[in-house]
N, C-alpha and C. Protein backbone atom coordinates (compact mmCIF):
# COMPACT_ATOMS: atom_id res chain seq x y z
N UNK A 1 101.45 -11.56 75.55
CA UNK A 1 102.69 -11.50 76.30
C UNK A 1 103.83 -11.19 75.35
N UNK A 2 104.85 -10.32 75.84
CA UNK A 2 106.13 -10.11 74.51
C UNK A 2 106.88 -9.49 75.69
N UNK A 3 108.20 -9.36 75.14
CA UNK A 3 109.47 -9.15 76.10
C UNK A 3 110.61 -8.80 75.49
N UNK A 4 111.42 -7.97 75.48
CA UNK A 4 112.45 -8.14 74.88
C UNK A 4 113.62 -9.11 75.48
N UNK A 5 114.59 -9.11 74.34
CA UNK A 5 116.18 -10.35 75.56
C UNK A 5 116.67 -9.21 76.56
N UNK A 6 117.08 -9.55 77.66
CA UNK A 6 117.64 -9.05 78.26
C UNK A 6 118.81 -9.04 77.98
N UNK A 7 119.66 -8.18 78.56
CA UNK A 7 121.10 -8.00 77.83
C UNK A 7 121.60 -7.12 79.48
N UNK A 8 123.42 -7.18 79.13
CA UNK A 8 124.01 -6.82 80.77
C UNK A 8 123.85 -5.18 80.53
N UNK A 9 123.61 -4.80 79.33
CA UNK A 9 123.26 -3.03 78.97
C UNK A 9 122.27 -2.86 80.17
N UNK A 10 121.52 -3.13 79.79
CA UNK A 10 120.19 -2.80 80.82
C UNK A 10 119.97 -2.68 82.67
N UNK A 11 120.83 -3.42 82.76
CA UNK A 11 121.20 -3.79 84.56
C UNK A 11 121.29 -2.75 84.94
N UNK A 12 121.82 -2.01 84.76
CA UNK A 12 122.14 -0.46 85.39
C UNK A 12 121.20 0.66 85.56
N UNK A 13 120.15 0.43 85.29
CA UNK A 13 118.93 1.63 84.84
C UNK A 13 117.97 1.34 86.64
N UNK A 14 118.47 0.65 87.34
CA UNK A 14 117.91 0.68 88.37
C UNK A 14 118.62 0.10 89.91
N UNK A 15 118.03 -0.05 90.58
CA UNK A 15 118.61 0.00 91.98
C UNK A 15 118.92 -1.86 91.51
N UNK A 16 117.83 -3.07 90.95
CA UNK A 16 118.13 -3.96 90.52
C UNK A 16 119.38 -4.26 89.64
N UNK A 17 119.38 -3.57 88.78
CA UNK A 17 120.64 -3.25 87.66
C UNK A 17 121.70 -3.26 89.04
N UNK A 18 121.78 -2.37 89.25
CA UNK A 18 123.22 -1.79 90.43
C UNK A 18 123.65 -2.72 90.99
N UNK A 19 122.83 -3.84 91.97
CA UNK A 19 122.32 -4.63 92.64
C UNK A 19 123.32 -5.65 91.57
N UNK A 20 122.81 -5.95 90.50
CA UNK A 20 123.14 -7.19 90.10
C UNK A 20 125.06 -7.18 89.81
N UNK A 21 125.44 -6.02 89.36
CA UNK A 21 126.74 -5.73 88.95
C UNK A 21 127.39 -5.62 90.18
N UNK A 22 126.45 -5.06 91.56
CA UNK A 22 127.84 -5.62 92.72
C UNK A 22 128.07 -6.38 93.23
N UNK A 23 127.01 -7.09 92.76
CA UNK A 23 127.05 -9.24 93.73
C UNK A 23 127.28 -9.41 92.77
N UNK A 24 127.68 -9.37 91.26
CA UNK A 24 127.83 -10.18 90.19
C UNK A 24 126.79 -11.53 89.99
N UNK A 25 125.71 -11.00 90.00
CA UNK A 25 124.56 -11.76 89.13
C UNK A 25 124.47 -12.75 88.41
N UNK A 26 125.59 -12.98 88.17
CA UNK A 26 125.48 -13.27 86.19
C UNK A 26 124.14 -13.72 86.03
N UNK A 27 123.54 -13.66 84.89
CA UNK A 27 122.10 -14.37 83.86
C UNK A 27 121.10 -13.90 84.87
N UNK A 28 120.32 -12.89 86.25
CA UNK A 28 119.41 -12.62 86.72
C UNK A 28 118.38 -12.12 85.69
N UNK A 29 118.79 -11.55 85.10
CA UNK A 29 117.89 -10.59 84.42
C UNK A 29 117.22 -11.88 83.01
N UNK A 30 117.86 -12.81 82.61
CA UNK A 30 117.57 -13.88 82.34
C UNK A 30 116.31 -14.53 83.09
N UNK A 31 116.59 -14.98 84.24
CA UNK A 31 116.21 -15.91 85.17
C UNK A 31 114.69 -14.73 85.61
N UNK A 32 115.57 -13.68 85.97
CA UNK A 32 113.40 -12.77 86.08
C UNK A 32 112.26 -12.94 85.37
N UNK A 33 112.71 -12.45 83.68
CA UNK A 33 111.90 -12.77 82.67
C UNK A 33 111.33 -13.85 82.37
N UNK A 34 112.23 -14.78 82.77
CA UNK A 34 111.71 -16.26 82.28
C UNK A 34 110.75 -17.08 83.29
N UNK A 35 111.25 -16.41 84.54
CA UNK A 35 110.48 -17.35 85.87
C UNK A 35 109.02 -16.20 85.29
N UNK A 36 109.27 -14.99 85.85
CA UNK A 36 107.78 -14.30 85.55
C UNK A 36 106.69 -14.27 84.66
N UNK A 37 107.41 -14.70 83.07
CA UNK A 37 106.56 -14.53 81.93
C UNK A 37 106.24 -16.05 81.87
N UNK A 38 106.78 -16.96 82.82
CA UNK A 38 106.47 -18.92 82.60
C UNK A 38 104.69 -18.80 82.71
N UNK A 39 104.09 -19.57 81.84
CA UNK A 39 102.72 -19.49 81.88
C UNK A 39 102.31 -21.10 82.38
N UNK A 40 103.34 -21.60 82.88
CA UNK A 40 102.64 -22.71 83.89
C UNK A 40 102.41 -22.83 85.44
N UNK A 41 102.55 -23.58 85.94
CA UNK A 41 102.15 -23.19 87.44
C UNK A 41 103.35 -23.13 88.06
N UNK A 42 104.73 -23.33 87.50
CA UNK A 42 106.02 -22.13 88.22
C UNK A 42 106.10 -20.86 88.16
N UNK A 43 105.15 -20.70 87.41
CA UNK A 43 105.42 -18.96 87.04
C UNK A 43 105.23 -18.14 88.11
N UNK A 44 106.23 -17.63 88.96
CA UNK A 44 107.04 -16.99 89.77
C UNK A 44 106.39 -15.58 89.93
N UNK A 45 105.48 -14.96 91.02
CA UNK A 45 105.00 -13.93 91.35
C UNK A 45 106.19 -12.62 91.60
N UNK A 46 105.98 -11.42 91.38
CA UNK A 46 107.04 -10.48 91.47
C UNK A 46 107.64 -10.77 93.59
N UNK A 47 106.29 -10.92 94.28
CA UNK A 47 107.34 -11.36 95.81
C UNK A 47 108.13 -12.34 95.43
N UNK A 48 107.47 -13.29 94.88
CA UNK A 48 108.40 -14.54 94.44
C UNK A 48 109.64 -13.78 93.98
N UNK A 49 109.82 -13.15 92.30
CA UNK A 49 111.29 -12.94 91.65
C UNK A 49 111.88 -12.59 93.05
N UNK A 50 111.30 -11.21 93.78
CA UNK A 50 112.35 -10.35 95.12
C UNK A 50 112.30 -11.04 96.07
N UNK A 51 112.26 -12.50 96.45
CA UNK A 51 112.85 -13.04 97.33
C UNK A 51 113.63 -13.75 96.48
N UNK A 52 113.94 -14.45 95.34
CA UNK A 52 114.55 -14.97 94.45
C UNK A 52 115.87 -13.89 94.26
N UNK A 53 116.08 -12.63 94.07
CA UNK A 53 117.11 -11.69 94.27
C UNK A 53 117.36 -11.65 95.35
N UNK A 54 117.12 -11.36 96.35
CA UNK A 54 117.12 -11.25 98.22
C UNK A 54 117.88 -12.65 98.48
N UNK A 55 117.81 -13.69 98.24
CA UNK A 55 118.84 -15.05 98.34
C UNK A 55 119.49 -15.34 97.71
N UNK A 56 119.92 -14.89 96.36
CA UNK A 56 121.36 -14.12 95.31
C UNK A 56 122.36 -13.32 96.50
N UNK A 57 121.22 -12.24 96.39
CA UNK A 57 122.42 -11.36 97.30
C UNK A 57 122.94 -12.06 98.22
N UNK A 58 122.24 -12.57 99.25
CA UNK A 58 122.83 -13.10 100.75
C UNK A 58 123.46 -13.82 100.57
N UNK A 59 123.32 -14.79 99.01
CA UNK A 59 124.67 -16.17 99.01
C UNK A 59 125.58 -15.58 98.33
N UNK A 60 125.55 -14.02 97.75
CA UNK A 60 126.80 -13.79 96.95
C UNK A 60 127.89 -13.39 98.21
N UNK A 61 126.97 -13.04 99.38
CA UNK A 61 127.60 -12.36 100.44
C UNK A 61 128.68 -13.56 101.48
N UNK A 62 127.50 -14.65 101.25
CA UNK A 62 128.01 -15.92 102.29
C UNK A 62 129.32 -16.29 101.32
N UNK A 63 129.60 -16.16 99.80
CA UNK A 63 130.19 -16.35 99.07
C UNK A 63 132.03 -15.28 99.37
N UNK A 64 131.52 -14.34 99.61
CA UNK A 64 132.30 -13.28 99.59
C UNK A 64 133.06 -13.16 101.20
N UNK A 65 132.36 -13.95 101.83
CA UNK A 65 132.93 -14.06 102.97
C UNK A 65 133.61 -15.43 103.54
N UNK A 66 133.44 -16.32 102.10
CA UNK A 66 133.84 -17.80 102.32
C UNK A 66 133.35 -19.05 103.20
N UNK A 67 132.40 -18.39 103.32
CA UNK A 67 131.30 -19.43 104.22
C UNK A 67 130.80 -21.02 103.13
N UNK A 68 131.30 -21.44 104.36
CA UNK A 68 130.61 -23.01 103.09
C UNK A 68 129.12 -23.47 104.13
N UNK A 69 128.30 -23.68 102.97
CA UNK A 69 126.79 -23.76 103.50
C UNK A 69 126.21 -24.75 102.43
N UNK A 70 125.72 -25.70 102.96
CA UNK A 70 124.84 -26.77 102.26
C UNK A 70 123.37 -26.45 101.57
N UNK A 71 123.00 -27.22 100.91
CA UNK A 71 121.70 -26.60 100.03
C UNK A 71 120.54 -26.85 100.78
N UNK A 72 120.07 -25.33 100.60
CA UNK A 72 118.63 -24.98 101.30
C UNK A 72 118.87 -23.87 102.67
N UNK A 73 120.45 -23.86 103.06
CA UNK A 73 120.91 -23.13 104.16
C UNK A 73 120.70 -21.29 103.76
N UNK A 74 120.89 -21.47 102.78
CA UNK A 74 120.56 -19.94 102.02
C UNK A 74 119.01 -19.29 102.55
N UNK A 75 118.72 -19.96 102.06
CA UNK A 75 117.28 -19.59 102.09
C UNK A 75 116.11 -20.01 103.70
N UNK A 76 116.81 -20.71 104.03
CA UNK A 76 116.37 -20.67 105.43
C UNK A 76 116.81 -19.67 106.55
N UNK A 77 118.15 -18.99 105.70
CA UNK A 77 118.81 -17.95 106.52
C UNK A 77 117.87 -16.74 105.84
N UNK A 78 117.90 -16.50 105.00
CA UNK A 78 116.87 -15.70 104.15
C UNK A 78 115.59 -15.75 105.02
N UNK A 79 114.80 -16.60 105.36
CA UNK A 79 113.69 -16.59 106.45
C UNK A 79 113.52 -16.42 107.27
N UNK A 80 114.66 -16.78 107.99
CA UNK A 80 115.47 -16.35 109.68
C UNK A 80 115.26 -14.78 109.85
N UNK A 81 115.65 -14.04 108.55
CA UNK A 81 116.32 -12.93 108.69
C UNK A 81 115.00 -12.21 108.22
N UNK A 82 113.76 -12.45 107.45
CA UNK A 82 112.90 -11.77 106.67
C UNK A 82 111.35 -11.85 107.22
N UNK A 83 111.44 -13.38 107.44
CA UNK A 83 110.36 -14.30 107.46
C UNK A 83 109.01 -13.42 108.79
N UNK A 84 107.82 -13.66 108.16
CA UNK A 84 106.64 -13.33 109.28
C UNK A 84 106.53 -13.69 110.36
N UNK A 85 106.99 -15.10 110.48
CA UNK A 85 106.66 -15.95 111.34
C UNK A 85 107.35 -16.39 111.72
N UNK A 86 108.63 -15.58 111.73
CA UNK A 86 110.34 -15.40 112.63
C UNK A 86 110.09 -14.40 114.03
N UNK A 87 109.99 -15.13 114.62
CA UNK A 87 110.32 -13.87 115.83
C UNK A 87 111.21 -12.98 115.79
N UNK A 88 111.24 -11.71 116.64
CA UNK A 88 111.95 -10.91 116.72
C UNK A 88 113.11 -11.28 117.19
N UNK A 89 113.54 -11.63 118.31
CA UNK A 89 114.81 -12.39 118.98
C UNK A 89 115.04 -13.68 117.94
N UNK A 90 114.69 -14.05 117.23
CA UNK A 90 115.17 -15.26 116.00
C UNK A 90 116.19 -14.29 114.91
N UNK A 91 115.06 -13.55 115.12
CA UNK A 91 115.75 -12.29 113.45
C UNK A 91 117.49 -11.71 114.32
N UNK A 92 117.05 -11.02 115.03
CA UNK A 92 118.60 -10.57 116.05
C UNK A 92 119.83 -11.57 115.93
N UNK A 93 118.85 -12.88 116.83
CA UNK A 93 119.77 -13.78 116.72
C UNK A 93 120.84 -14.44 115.76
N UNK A 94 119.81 -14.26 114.71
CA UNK A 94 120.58 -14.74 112.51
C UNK A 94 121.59 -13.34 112.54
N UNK A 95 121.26 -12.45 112.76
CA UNK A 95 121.76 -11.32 112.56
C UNK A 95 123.35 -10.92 113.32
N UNK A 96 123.13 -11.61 113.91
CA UNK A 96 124.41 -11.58 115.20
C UNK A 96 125.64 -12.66 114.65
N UNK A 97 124.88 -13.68 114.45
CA UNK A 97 126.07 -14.82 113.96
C UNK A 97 125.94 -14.27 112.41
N UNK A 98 125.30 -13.85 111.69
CA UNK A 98 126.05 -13.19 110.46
C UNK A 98 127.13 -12.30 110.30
N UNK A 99 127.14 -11.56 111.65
CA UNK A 99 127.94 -10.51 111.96
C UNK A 99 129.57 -11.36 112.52
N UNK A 100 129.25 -11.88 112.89
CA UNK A 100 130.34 -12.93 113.92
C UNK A 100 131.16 -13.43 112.53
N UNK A 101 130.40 -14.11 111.38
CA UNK A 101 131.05 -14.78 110.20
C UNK A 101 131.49 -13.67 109.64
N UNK A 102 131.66 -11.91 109.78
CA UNK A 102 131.87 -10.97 109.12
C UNK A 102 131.04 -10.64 107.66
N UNK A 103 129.48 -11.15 108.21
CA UNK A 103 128.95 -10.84 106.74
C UNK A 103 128.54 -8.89 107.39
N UNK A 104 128.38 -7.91 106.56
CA UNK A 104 128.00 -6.67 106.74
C UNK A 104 126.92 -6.93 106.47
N UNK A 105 126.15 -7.58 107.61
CA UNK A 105 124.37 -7.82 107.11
C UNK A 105 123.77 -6.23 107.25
N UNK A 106 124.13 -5.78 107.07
CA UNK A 106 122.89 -4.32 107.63
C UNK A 106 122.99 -3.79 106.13
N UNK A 107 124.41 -3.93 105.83
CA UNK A 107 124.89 -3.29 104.01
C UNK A 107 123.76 -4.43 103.02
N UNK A 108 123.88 -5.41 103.74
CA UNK A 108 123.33 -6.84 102.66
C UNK A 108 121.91 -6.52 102.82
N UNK A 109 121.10 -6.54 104.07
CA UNK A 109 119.92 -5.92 103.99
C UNK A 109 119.65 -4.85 103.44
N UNK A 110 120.11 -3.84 103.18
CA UNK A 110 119.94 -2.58 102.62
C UNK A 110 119.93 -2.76 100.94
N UNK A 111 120.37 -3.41 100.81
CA UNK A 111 120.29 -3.88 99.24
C UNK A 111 119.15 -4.82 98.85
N UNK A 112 118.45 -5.39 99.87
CA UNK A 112 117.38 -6.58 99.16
C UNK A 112 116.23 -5.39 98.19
N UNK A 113 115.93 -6.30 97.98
CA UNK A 113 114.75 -5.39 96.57
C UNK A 113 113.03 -5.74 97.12
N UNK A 114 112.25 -5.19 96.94
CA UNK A 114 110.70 -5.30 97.22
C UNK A 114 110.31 -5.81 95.98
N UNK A 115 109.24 -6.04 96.03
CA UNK A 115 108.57 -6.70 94.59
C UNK A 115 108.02 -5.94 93.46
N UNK A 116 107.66 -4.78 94.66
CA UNK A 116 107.89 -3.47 93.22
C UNK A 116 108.57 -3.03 92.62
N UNK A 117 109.75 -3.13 93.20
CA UNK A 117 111.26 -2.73 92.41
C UNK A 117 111.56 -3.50 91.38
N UNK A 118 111.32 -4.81 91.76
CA UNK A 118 111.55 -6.24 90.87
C UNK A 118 110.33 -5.74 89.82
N UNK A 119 109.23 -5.86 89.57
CA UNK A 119 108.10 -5.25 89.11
C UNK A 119 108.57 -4.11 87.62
N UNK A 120 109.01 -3.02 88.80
CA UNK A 120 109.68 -1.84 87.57
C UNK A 120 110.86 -1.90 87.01
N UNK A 121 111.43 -2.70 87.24
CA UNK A 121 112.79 -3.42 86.58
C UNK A 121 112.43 -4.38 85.34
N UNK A 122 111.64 -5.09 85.56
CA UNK A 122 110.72 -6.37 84.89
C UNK A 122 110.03 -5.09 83.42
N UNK A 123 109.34 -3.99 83.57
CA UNK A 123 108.59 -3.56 82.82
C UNK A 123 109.16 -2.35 82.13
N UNK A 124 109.78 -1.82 82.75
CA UNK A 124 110.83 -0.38 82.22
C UNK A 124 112.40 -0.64 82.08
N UNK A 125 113.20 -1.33 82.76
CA UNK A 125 114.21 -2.08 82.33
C UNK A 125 114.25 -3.17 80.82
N UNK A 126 113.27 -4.14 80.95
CA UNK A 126 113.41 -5.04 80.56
C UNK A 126 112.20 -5.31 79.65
N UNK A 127 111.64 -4.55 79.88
CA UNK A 127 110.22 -4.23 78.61
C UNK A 127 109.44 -5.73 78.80
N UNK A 128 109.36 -6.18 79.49
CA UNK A 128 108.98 -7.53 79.86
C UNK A 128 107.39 -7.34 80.08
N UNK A 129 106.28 -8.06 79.52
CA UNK A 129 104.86 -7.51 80.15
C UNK A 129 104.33 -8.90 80.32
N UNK A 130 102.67 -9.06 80.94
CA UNK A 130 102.29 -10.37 81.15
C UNK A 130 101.15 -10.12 80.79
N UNK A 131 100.02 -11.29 79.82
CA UNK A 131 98.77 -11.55 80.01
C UNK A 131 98.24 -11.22 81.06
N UNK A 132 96.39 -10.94 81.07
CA UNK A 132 96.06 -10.75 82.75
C UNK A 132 96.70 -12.26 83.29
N UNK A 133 95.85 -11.95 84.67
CA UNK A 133 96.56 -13.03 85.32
C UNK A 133 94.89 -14.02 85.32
N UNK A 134 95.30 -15.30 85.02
CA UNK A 134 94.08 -16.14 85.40
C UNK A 134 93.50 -16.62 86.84
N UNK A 135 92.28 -17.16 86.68
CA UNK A 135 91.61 -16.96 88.32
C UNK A 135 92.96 -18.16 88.45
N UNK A 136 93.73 -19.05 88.21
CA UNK A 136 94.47 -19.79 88.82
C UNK A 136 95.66 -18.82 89.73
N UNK A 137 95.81 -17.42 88.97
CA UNK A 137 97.02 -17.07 89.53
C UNK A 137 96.96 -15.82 90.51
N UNK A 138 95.52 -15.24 90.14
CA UNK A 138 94.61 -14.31 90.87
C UNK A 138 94.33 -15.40 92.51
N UNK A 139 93.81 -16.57 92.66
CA UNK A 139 93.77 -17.34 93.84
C UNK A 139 95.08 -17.97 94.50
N UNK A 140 96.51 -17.77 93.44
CA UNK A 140 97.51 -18.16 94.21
C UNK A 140 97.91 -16.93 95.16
N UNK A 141 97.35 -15.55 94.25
CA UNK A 141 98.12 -14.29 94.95
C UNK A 141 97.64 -14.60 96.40
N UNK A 142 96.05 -14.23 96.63
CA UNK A 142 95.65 -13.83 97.46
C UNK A 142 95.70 -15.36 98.59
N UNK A 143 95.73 -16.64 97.88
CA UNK A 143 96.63 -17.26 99.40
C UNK A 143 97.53 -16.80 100.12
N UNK A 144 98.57 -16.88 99.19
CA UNK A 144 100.26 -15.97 99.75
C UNK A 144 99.84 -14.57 100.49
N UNK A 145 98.86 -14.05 100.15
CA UNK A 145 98.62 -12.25 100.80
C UNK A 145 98.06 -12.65 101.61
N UNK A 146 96.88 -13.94 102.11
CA UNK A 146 96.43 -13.78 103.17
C UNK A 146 96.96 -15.02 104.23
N UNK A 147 97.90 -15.65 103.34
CA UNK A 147 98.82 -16.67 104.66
C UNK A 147 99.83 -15.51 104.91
N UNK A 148 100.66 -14.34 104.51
CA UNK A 148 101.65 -13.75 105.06
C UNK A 148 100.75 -12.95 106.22
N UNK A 149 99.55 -12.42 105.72
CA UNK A 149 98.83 -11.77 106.77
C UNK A 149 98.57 -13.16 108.26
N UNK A 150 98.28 -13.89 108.00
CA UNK A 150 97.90 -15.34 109.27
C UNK A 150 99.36 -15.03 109.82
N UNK A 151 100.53 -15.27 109.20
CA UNK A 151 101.47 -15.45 109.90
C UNK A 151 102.53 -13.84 110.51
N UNK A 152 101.84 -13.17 109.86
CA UNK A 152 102.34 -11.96 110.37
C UNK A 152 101.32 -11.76 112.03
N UNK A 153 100.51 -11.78 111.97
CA UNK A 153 99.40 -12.13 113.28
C UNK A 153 99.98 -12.85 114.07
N UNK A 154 100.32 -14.27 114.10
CA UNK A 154 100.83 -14.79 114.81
C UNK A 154 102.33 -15.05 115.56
N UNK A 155 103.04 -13.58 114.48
CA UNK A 155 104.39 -13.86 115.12
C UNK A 155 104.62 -12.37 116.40
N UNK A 156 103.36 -11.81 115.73
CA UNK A 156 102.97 -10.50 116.25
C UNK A 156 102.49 -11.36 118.19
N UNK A 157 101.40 -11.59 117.83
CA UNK A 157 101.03 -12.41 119.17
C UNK A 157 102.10 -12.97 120.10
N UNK A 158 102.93 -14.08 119.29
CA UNK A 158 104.10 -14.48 120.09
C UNK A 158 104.88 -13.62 120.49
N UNK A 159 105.04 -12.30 120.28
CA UNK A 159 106.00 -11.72 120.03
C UNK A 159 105.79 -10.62 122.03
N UNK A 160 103.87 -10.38 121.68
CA UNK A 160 103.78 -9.98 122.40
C UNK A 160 103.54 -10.39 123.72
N UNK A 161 102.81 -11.67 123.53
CA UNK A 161 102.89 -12.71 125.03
C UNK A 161 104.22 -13.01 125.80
N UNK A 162 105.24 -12.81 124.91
CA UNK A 162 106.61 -13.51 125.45
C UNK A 162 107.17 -12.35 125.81
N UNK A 163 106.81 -10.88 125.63
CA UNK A 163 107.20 -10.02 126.37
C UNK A 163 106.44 -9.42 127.61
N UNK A 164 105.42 -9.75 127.46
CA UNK A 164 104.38 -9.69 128.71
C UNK A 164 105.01 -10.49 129.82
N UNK A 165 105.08 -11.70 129.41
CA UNK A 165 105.33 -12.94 130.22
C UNK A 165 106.74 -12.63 131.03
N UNK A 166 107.92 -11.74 130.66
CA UNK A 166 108.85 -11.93 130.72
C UNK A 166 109.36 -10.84 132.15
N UNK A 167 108.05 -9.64 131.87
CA UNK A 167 108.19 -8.59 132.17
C UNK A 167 107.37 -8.69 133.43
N UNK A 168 106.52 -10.14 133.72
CA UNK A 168 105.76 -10.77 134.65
C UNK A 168 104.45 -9.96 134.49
N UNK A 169 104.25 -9.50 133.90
CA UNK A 169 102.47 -9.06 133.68
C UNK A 169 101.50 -10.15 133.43
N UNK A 170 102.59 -11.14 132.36
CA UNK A 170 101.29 -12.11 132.16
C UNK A 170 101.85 -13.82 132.74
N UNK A 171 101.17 -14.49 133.40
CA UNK A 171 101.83 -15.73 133.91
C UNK A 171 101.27 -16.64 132.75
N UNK A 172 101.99 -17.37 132.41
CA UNK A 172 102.30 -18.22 131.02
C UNK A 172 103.51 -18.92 130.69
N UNK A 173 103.11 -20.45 130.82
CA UNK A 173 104.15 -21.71 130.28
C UNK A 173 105.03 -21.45 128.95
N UNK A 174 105.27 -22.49 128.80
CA UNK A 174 105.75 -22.60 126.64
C UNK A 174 103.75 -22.26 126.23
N UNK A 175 103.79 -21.87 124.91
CA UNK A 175 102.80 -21.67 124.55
C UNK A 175 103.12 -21.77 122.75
N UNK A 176 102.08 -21.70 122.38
CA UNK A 176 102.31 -22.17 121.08
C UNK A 176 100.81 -21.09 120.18
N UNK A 177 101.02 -19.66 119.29
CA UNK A 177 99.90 -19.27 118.87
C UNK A 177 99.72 -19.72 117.51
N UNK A 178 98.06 -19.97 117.65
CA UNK A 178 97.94 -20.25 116.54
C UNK A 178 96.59 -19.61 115.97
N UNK A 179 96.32 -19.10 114.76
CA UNK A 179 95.73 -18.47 114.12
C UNK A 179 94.71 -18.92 112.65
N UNK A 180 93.72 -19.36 113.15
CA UNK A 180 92.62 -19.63 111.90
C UNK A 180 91.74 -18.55 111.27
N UNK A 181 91.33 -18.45 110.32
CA UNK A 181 90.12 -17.61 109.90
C UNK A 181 89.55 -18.39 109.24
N UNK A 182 87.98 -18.04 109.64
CA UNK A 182 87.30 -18.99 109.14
C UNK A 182 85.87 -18.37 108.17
N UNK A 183 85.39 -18.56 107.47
CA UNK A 183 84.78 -18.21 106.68
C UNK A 183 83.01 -18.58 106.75
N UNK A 184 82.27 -18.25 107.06
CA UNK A 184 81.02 -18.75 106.94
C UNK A 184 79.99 -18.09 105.70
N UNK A 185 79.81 -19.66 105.21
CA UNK A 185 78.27 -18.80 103.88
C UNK A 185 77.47 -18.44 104.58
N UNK A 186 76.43 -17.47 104.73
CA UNK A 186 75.16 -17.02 105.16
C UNK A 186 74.24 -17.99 104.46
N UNK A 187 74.50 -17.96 102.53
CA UNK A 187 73.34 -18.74 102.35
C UNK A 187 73.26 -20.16 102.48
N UNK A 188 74.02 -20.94 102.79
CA UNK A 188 74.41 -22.23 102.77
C UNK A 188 74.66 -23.03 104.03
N UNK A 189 74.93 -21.66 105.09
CA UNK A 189 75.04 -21.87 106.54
C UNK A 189 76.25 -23.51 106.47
N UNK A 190 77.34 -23.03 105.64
CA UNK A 190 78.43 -23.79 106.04
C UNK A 190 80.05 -22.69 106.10
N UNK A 191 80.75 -23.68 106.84
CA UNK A 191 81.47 -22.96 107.45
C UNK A 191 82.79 -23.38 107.00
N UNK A 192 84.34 -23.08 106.74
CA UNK A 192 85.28 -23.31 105.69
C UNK A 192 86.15 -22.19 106.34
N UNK A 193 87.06 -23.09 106.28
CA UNK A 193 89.27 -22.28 106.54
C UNK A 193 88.91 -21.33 104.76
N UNK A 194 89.77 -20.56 105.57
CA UNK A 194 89.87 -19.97 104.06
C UNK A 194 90.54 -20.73 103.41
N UNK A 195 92.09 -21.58 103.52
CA UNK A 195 92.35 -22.03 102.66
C UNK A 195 91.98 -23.04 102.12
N UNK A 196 90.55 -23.61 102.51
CA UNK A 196 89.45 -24.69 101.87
C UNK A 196 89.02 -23.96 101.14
N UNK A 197 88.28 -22.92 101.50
CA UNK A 197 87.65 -22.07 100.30
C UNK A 197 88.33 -21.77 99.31
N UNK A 198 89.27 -21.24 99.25
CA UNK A 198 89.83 -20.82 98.22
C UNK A 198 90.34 -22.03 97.30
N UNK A 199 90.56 -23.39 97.91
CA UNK A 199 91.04 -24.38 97.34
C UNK A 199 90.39 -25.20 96.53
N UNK A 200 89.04 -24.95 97.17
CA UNK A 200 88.04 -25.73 96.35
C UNK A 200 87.14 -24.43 95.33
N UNK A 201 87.67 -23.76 95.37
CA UNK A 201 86.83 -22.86 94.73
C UNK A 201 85.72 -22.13 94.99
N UNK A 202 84.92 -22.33 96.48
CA UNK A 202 84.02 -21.64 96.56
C UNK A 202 83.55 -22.81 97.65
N UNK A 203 82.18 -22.21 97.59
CA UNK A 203 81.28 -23.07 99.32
C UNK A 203 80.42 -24.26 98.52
N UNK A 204 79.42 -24.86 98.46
CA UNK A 204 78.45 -25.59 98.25
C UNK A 204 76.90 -25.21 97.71
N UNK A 205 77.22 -23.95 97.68
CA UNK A 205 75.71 -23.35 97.28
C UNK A 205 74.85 -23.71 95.92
């Protein structure tokens, strides 16, 4: 692992750079390197850093518009507005009273960063590189990739029952979806959530 210091020279060489000098950042490019290259179990996945920038921006914005907001309100608005397992009419809804407080959410969205961006900022900006990744951090990815997939499914489902329902095609109460995958050994003939499997490391064989 090796890295160079980051320095405010560098900010500018990308849409991140740009990003950081018009919300005024201060120390991000700090705070990337250090969460990403941490070799303990904080060490911060590139979705991780770009939702970590993506709730910079939005509080430099809640900032800029004089909004006073208590801790953790950031980032739950950040979820409101991003999240899988936000409904569509939830997302509108955040979106509307952001608009009402005069935040220019559509300008503020247009600026969040993907994790690849964060990624090529991290490695060509900032010369920043990482060891492989260990099976500890190889099994954190693919939780997070396959709980965003569970909950992308299920907001999808809600999304579409409650317009069925609405439109009277489908007759249906409150309802509540919910979404398991489940895993079966062939040779062991036992059966496991993925996130058992993956938690325990494997089946019983």
């Amino acid at each position: 692992m090796s890295k160079t210091s980051p320095t405010e020279s560098s900010t500018a060489c990308c849409k991140v750079g740009r990003i950081t000098q018009r919300y005024d950042l201060t120390g991000l490019d700090d705070e990337l390197v250090r969460y990403w290259t941490d070799r303990t179990d904080q060490r911060y996945s590139t979705r991780d850093l770009a939702e970590h920038v993506n709730q910079r921006i939005l509080e430099s914005a809640l900032d800029e518009a004089g909004l006073q907001y208590k801790d953790g309100e950031v980032e739950n608005t950040y979820r409101l507005l991003t999240g899988d397992d936000v409904s569509s009419g939830t997302q509108v809804q955040t979106r509307k009273e952001l608009e009402r407080d005069s935040i220019p959410i559509d300008e503020v969205e247009s600026d969040f960063v993907s994790h690849q961006t964060v990624y090529n900022h991290l490695t060509d900006c900032l010369e920043a590189s990482l060891e492989s990744p260990s099976d500890e951090e190889r099994l954190e990815r693919s939780r997070d990739k396959l709980g965003a997939l569970r909950n992308r499914t299920a907001a999808v489902t809600e999304d579409t029952v409650a317009q069925l329902a609405r439109n009277d095609v489908l007759d249906v109460g409150e309802f509540d979806v919910l979404v398991n995958v489940t895993v079966s050994c062939k040779d062991c003939r036992q059966q496991y959530t993925i996130r058992d499997l993956l938690e325990q490391g494997g089946c019983d064989c």
